[in-house]
C-alpha atoms as a PDB file:
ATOM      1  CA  UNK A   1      21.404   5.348  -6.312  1.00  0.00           C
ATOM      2  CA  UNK A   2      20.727   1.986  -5.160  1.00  0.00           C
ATOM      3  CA  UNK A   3      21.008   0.290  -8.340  1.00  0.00           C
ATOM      4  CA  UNK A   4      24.255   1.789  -8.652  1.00  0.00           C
ATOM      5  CA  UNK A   5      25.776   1.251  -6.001  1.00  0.00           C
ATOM      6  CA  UNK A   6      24.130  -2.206  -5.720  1.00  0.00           C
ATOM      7  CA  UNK A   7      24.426  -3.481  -8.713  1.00  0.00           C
ATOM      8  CA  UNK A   8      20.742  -4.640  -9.176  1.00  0.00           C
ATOM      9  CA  UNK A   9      17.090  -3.672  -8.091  1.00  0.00           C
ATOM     10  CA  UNK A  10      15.832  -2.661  -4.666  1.00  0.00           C
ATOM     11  CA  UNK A  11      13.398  -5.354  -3.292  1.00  0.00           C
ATOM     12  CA  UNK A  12      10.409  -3.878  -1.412  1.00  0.00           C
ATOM     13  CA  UNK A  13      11.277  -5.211   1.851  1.00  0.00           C
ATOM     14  CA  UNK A  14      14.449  -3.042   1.404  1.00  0.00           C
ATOM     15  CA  UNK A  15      12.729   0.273   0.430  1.00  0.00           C
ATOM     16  CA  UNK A  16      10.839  -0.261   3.965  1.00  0.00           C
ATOM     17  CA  UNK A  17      13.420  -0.342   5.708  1.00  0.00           C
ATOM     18  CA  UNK A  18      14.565   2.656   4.042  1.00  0.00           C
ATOM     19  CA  UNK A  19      12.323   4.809   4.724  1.00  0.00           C
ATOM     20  CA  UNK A  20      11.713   3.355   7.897  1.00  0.00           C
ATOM     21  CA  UNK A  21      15.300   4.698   9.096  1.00  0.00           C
ATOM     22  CA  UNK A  22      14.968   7.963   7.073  1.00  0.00           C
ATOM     23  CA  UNK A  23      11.349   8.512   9.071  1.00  0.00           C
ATOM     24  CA  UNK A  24      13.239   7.735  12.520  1.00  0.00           C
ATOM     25  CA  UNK A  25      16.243   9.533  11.552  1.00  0.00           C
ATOM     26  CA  UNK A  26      14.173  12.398  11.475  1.00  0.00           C
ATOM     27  CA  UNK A  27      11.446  11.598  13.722  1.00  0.00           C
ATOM     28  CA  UNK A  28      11.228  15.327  15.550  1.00  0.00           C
ATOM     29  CA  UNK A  29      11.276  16.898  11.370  1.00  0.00           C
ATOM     30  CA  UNK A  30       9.545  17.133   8.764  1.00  0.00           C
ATOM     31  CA  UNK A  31       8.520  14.001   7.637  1.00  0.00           C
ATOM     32  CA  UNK A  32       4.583  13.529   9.486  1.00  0.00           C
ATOM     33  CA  UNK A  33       3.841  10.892   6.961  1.00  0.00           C
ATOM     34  CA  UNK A  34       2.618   7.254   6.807  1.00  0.00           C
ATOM     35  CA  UNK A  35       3.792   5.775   4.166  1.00  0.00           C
ATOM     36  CA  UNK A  36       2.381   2.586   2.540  1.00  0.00           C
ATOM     37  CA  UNK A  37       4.642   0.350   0.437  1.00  0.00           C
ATOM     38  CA  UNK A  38       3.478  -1.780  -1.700  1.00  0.00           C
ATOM     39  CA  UNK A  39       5.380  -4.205  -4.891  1.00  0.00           C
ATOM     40  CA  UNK A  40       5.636  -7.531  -6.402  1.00  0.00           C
ATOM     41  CA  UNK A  41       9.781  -8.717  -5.636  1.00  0.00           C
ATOM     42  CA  UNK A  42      11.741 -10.141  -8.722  1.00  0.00           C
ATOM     43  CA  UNK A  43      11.322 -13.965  -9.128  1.00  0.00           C
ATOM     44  CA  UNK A  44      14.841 -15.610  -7.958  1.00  0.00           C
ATOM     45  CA  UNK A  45      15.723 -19.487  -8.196  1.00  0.00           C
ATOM     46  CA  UNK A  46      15.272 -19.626  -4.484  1.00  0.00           C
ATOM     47  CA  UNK A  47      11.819 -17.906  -4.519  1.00  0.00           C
ATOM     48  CA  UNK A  48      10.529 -18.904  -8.040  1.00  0.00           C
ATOM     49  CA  UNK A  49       6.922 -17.440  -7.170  1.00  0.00           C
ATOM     50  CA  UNK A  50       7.072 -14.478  -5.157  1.00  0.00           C
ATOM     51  CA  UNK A  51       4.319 -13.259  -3.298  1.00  0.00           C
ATOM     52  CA  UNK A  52       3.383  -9.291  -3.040  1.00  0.00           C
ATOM     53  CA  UNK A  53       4.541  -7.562  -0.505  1.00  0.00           C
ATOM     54  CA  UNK A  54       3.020  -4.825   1.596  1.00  0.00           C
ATOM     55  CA  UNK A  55       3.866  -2.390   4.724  1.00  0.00           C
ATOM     56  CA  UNK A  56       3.173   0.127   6.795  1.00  0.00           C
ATOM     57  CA  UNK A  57       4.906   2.613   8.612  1.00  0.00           C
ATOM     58  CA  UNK A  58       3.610   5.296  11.936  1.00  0.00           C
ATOM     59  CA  UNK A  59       5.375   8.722  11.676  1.00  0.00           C
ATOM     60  CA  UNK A  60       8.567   7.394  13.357  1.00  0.00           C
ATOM     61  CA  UNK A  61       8.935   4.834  10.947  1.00  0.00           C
ATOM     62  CA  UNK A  62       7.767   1.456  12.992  1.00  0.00           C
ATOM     63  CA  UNK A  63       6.878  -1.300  10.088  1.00  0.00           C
ATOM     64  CA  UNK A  64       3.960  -3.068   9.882  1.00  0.00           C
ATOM     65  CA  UNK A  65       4.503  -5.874   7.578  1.00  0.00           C
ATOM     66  CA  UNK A  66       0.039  -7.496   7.627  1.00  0.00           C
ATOM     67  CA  UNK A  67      -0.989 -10.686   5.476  1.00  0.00           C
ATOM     68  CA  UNK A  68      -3.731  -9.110   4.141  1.00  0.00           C
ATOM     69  CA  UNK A  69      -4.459  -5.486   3.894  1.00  0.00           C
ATOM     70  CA  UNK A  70      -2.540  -2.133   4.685  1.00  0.00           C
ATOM     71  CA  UNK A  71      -3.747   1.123   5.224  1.00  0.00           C
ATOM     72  CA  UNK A  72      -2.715   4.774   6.389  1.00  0.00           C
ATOM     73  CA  UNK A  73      -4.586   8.117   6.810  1.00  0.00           C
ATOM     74  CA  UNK A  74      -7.150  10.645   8.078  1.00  0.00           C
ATOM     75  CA  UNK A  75      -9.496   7.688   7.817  1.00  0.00           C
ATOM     76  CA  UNK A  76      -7.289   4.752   8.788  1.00  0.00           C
ATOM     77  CA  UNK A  77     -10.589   3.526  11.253  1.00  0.00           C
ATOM     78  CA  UNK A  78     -13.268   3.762   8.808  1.00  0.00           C
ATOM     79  CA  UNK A  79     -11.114   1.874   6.338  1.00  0.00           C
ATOM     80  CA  UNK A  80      -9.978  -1.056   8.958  1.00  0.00           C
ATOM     81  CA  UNK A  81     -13.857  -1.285   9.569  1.00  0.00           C
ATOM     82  CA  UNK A  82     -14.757  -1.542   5.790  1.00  0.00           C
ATOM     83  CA  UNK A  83     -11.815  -3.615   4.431  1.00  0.00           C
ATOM     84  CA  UNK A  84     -12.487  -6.405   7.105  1.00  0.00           C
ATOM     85  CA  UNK A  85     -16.004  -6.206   5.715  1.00  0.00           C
ATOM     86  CA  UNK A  86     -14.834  -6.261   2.197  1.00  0.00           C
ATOM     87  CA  UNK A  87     -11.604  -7.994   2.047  1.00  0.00           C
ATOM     88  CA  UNK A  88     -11.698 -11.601   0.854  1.00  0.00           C
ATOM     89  CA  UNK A  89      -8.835 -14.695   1.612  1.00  0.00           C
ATOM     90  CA  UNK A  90      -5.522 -14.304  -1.244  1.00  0.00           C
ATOM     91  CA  UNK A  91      -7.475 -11.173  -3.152  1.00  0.00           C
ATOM     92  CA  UNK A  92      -3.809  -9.732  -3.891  1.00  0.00           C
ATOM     93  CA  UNK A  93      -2.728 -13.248  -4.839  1.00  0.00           C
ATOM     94  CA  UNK A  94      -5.250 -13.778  -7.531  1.00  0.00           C
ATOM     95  CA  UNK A  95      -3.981 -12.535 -10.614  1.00  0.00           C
ATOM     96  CA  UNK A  96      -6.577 -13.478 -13.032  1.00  0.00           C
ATOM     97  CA  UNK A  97      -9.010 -10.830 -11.732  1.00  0.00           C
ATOM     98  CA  UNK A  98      -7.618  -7.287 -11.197  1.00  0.00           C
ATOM     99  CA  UNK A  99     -10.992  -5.868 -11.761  1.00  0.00           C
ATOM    100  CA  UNK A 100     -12.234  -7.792  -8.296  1.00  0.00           C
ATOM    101  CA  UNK A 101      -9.076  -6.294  -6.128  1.00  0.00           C
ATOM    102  CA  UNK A 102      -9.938  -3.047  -7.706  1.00  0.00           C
ATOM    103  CA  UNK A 103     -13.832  -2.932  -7.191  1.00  0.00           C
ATOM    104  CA  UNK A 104     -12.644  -3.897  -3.745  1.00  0.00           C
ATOM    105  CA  UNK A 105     -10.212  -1.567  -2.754  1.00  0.00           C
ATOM    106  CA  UNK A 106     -12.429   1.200  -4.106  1.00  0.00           C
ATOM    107  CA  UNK A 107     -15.344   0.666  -2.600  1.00  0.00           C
ATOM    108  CA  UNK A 108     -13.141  -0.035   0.785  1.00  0.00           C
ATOM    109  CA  UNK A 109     -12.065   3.550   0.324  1.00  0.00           C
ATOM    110  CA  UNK A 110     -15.387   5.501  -0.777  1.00  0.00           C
ATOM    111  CA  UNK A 111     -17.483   4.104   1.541  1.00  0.00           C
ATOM    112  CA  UNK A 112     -14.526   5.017   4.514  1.00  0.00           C
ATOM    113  CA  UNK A 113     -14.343   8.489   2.948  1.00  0.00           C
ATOM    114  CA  UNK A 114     -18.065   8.935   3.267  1.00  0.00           C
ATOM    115  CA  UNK A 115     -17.889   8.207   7.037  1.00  0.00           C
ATOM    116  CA  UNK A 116     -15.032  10.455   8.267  1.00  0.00           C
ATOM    117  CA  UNK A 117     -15.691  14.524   7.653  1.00  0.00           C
ATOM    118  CA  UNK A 118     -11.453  14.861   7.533  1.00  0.00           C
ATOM    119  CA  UNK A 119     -11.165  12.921   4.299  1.00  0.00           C
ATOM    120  CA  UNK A 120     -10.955  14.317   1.000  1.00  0.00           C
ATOM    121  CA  UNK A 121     -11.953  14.525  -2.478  1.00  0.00           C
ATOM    122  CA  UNK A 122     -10.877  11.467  -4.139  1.00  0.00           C
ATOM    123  CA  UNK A 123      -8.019   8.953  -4.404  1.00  0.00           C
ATOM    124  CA  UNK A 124      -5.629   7.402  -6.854  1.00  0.00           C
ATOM    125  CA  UNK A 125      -5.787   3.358  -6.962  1.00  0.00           C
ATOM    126  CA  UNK A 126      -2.820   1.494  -8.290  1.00  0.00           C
ATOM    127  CA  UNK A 127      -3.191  -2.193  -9.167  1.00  0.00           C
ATOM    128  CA  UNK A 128       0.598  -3.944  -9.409  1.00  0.00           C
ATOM    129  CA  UNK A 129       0.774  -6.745 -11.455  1.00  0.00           C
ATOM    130  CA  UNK A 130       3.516  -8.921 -12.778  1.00  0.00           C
ATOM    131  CA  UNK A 131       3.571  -6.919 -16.464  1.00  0.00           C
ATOM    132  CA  UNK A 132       2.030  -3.468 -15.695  1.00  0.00           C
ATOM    133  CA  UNK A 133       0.860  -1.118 -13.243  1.00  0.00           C
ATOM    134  CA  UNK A 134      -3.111   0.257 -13.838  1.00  0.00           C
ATOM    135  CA  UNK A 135      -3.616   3.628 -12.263  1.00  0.00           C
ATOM    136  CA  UNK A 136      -7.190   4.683 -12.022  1.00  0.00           C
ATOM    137  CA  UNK A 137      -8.335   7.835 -10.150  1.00  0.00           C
ATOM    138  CA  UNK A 138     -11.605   7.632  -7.945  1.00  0.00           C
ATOM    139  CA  UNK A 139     -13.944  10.660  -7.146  1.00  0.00           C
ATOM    140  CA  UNK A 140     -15.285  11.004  -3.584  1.00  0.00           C
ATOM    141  CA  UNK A 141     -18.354  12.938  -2.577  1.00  0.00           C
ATOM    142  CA  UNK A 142     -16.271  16.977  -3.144  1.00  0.00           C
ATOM    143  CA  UNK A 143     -17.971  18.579  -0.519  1.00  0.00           C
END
């Protein structure tokens, strides 16, 4: 609809604030969700190299826009506590090793799934890049 109506594609910081209003728009229904958003905006002449952008939302839709990491959950403690321990300075910048940002952000989330009881099976891990998107599933502790 927006590429329609816009004439050209929707830049992260605009699906954001997208949902954003659609979560406060309907803050006492059904949308008890907190949504991470996460994508690499289109190089422009003004912004030759763009950097990735991530966000955050509560269940009323308030953005969090951090440098560094973002996450959301039944185990949004437990992973603050292990991604400061794991996270390393322009990780999502470095583009010539996926395989580090992934090892990372797994790890981040199996060892926070361990340590809350509420947390579930597994999770899905998407690594954004420039050409492709690599989807890899990880299997928690199925208890």
């Amino acid at each position: 609809m927006y590429r329609m109506k816009e004439e050209r594609e929707i830049t992260p910081e605009t699906f954001t604030h997208l949902v954003s209003s659609t979560l406060y728009e309907k803050r006492f229904g059904p949308y008890f969700i907190e949504p991470v958003v996460a994508g690499l905006p289109d190089a422009t002449p003004l912004n030759p190299n763009p950097k990735p952008f991530i966000s955050t939302m509560d269940t009323i839709g308030c953005i969090t826009t951090p440098k560094d990491f973002a996450v959301a959950g039944t185990a949004t403690d437990k992973l603050y506590g292990v991604a400061e321990g794991l996270w390393e300075p322009d990780l999502i910048v470095c583009e010539q090793e996926p395989e580090d940002l992934f090892e990372t952000i797994s790890q981040t989330i199996l060892n926070a799934m361990d340590r809350d009881a509420l947390s579930g099976w597994g999770a899905v891990v998407h690594v954004i890049s420039k050409d492709k998107v690599v989807t890899r599933y990880l299997r928690g502790r199925m208890d």
